[in-house]
Protein backbone atom coordinates (compact mmCIF):
# COMPACT_ATOMS: atom_id res chain seq x y z
CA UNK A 1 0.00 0.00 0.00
CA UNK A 2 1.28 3.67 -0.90
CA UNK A 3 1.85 6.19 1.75
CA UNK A 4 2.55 9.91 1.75
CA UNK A 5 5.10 11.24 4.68
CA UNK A 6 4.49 14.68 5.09
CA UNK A 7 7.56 16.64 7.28
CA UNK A 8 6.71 19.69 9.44
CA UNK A 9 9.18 21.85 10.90
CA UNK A 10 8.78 24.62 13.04
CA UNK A 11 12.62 25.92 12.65
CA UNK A 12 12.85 26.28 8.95
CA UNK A 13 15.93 28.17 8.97
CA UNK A 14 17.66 25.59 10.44
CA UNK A 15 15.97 22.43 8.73
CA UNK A 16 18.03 20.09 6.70
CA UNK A 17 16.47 17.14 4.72
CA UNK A 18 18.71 14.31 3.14
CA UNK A 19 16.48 14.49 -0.38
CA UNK A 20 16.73 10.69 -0.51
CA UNK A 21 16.66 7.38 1.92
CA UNK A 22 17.08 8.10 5.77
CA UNK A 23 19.24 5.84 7.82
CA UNK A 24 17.43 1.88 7.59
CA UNK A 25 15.16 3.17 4.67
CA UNK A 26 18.17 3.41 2.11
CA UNK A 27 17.95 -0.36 2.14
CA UNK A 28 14.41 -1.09 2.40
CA UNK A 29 13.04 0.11 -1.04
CA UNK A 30 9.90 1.54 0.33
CA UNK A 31 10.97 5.14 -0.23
CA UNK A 32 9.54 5.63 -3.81
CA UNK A 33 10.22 9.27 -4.75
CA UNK A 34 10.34 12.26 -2.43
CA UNK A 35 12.67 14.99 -1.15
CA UNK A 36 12.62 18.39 0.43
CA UNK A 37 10.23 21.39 -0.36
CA UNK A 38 11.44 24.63 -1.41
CA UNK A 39 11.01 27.98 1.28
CA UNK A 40 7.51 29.07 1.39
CA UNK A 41 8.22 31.86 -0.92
CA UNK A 42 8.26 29.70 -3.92
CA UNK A 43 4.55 29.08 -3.31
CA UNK A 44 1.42 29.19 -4.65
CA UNK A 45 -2.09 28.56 -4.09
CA UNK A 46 -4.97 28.19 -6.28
CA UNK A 47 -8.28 28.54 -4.93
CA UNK A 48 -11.86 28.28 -6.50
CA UNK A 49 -13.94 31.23 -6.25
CA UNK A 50 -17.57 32.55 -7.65
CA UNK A 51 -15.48 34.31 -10.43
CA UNK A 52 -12.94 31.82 -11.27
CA UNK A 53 -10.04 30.32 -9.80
CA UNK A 54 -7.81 32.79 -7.93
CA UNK A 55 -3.74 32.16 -7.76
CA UNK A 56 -2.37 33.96 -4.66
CA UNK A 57 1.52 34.13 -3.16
CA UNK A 58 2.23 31.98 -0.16
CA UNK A 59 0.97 28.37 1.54
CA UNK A 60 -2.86 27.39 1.87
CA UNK A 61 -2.39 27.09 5.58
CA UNK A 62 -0.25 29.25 8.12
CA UNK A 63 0.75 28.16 11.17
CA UNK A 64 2.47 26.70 13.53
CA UNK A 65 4.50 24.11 11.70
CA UNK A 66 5.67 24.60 8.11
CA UNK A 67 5.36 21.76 5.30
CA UNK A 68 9.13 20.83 4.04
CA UNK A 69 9.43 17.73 2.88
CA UNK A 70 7.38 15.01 1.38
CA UNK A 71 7.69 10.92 -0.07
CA UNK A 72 6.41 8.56 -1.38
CA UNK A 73 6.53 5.17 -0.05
CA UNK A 74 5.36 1.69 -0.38
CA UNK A 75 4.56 -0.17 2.59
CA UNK A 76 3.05 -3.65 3.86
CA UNK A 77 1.22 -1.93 6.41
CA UNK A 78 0.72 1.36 8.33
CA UNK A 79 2.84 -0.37 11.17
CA UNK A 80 5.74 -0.34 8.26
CA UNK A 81 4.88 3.15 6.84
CA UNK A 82 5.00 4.55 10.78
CA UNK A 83 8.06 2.22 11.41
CA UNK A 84 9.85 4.13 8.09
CA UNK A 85 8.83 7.57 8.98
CA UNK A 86 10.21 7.07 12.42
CA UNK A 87 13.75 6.17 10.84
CA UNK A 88 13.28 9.65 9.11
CA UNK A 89 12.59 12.04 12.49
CA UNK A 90 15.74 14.36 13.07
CA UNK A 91 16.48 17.29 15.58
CA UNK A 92 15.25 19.81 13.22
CA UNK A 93 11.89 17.86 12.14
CA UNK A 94 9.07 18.06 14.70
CA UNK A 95 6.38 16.10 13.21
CA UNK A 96 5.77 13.40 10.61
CA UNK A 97 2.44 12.81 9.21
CA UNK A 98 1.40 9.42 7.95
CA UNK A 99 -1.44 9.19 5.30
CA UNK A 100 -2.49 6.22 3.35
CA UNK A 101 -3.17 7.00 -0.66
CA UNK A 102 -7.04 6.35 -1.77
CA UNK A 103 -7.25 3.86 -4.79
CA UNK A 104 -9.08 5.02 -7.89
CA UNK A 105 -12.66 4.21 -6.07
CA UNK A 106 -11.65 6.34 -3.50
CA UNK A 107 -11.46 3.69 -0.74
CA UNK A 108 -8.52 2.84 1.63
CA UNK A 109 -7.60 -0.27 2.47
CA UNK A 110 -5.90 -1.03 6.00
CA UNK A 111 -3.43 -3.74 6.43
C-alpha cells in the first residue's frame, strides 16, 4: 500500500532534509520518490472562487509548523509506513504525518 510522509518543521531556517533514503530506509526500497520542499516563498495557491479560480503568493495554511518535505513510499502496512517515517525524524523535524493513498474508487484499504 502507498503512503505519503508529510515533514513539518517549526525551525525552517535551520531544517536540513537528506532528499533521498534516511538511515534503515536506504535499504528497504519503500521510499519511492520524495525529497525536500522549497522555502515558502516559492509558493502558490490556487483557490476556487464565484469568479474563477484565484492564484495567490504563499501556503494554503499558516501556522504553527511549516510543510518541508514530502515521499512517497510503499509499505506492507501502516505499522511499516509509521516504522519508516520514524527512521526519518531528526532534531530539526518536529512532526511526521502518515497518510495512506485512496485507490481510484476512492477507498482505503488497512493492512
Amino acid at each position: 500500500m502507498k503512503y505519503v510522509l508529510l515533514t513539518y518543521t517549526t525551525s525552517p531556517e535551520v531544517f536540513d532534509v537528506d532528499t533521498g533514503p534516511v538511515g534503515p530506509a536506504a535499504d528497504t526500497g519503500e521510499v519511492l520518490i520524495g525529497g525536500a520542499l522549497a522555502d515558502e516563498v516559492f509558493t502558490w495557491t490556487l483557490r476556487r472562487h464565484s469568479a474563477g479560480v484565484v492564484v495567490t503568493d504563499g501556503p494554503a495554511g499558516r501556522g504553527e509548523r511549516i510543510l518541508v518535505g514530502v515521499r512517497l513510499v510503499d509499505c506492507e502496512s501502516v505499522d511499516g509506513a509509521t516504522r519508516l517515517a520514524a527512521t526519518m525524524i531528526g532534531p530539526t523535524t518536529d512532526v511526521i504525518e502518515v497518510r495512506p493513498l485512496m485507490d481510484s474508487a476512492g477507498d482505503v484499504e488497512f493492512r
